[in-house]
Protein backbone atom coordinates (compact mmCIF):
# COMPACT_ATOMS: atom_id res chain seq x y z
CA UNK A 1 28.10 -42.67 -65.24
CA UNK A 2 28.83 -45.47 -66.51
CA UNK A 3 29.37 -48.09 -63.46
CA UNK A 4 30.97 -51.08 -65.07
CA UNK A 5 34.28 -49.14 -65.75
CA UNK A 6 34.40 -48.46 -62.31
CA UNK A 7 36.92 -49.92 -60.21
CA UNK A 8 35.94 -51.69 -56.71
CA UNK A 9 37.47 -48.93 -54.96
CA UNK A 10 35.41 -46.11 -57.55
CA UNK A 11 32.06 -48.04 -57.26
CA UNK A 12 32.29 -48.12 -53.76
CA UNK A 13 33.65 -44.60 -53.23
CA UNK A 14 30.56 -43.33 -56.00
CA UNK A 15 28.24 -45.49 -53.36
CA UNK A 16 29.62 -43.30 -50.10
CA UNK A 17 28.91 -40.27 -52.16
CA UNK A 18 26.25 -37.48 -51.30
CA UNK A 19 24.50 -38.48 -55.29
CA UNK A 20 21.71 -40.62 -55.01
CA UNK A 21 23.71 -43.14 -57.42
CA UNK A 22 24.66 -45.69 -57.47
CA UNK A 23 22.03 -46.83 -54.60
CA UNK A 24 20.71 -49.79 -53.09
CA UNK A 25 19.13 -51.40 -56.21
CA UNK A 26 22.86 -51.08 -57.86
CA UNK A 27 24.43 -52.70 -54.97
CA UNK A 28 21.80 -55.48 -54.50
CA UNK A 29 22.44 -56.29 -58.33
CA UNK A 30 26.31 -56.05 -58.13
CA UNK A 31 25.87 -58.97 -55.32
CA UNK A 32 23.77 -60.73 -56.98
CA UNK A 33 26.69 -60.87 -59.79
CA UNK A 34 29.07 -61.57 -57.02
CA UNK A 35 27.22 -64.24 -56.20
CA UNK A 36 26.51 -65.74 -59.57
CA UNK A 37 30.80 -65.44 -60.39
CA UNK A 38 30.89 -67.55 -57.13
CA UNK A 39 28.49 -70.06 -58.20
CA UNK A 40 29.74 -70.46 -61.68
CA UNK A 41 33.45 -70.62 -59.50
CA UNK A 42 32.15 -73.53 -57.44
CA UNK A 43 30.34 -75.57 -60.98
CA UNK A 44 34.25 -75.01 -62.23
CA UNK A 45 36.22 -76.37 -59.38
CA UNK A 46 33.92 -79.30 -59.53
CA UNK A 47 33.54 -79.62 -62.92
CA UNK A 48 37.24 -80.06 -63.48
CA UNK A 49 37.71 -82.88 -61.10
CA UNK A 50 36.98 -86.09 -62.25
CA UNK A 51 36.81 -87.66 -58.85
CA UNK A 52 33.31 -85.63 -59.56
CA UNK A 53 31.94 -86.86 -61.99
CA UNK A 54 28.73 -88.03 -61.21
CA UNK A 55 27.98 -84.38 -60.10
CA UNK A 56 28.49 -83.15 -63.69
CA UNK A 57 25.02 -83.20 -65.26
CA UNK A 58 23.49 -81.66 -62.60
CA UNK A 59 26.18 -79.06 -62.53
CA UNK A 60 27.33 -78.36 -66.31
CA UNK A 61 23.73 -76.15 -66.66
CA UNK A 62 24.65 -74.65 -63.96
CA UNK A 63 27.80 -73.55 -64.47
CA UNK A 64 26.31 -72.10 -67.90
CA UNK A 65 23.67 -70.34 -66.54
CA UNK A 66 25.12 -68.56 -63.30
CA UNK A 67 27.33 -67.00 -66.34
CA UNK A 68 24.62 -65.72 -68.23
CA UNK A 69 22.86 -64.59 -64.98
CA UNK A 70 26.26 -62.60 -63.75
CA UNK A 71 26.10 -61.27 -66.99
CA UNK A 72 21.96 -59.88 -66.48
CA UNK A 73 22.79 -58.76 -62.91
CA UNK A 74 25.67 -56.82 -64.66
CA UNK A 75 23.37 -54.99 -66.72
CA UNK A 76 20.91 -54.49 -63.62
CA UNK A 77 23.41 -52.68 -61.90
CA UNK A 78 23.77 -49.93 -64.88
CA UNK A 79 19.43 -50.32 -65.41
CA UNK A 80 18.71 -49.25 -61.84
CA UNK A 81 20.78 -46.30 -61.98
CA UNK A 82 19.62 -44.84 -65.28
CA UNK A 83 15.99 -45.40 -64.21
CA UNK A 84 16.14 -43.19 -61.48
CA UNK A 85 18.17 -40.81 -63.34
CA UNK A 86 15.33 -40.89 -65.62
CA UNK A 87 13.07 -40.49 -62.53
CA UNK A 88 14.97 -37.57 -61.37
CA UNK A 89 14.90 -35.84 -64.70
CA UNK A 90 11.00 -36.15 -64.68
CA UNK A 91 11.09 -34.15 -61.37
CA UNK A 92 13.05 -31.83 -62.74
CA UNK A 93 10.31 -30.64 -65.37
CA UNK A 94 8.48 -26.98 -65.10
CA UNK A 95 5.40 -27.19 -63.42
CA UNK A 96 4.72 -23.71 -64.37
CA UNK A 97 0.97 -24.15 -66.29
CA UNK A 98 -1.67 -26.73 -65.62
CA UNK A 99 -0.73 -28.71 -68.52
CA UNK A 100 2.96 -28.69 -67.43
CA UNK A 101 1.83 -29.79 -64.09
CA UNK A 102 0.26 -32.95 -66.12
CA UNK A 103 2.57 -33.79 -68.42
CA UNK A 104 5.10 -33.83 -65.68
CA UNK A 105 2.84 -36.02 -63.17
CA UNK A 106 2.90 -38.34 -66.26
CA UNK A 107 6.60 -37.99 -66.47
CA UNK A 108 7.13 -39.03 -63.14
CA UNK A 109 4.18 -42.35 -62.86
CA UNK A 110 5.64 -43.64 -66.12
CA UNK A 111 9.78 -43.16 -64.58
CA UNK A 112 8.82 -44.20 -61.60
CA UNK A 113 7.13 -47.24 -62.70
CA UNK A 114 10.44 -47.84 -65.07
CA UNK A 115 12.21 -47.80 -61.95
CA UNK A 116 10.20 -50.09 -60.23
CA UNK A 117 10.66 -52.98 -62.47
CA UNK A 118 14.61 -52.84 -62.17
CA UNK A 119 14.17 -54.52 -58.47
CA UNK A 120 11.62 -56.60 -59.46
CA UNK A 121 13.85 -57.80 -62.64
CA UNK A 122 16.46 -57.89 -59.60
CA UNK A 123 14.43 -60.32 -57.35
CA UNK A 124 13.48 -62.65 -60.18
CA UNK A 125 17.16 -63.44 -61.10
CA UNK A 126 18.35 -63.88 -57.56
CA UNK A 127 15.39 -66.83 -57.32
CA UNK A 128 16.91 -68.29 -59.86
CA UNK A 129 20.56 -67.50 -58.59
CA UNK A 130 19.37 -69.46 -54.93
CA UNK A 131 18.34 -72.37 -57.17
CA UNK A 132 21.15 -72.81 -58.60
CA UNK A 133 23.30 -72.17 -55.28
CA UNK A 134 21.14 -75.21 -53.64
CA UNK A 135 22.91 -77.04 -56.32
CA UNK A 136 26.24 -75.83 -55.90
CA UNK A 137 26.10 -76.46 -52.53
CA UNK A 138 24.64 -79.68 -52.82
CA UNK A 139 26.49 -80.88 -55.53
CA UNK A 140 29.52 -79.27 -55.44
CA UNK A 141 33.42 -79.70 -54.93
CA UNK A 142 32.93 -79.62 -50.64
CA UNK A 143 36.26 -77.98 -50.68
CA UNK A 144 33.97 -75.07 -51.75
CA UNK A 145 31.10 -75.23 -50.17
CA UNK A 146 31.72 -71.75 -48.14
CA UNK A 147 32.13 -70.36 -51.60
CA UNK A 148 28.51 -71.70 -52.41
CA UNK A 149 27.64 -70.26 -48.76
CA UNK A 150 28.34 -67.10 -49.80
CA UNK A 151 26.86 -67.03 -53.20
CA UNK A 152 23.29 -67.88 -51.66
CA UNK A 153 24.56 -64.86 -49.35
CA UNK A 154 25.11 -61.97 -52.16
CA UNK A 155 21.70 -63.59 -53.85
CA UNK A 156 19.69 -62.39 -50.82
């Protein structure tokens, strides 16, 4: 499935479902974009205003990377759920002879440990994302500084 061409309404619903995905490492990455749109939102609305000026050079890198990072998250969110489908697929292999039985315990450490690095990818780009929603909120337009808020919300 491919989750980007969801709607809000379809990723959700596919969420709610009985399948196993999208799950939690999905949703943690599609906040973490949420929360990256919001920063790069807040670097805009400041960056536009000239009465804001001296702001700008802390907030013009900012603004560039919170794009590319909404953009990694996005991918995240499809990563996580094809690593467990791969994950799944390893369980699903006959077990019927010995060597079977191996090469599907190798199967599943080598998916499993595929799957394990999505989070961890996950984690390292929400640091960053809280970095650069310190900024935002320090630096920021303050007629947006709940926007910030929230950003540093979705990146935890």
């Amino acid at each position: 499935m491919e989750l980007r061409s969801l709607t809000v309404d379809g990723f959700v619903a596919a969420v709610a479902s009985g399948d196993p995905t999208p799950g939690g490492g999905s949703v943690g990455a599609l906040c973490g974009a949420l929360g990256a749109a919001l920063t790069r939102m807040v670097c805009g609305l400041t960056l536009e205003r000239e009465k804001f000026r001296d702001s700008w050079t802390e907030l013009e890198p900012v603004a560039r990377e919170s794009s590319q990072l909404r953009q990694r998250f996005l991918d995240l969110v499809q990563d996580d759920t094809d690593a467990y489908q791969t994950v799944l697929t390893a369980f699903a292999l006959p077990q019927g002879t010995s060597e079977q039985q191996e090469q599907r315990r190798q199967a599943v450490e080598q998916a499993m440990q595929g799957a394990a690095s999505v989070p961890l990818a996950t984690l390292g780009a929400a640091a960053k994302l809280i970095g650069f929603c310190e900024t935002a909120i320090r630096r920021g337009n303050p007629n947006t500084l709940t926007d910030a808020g929230v950003a540093a919300q979705m990146a935890l």
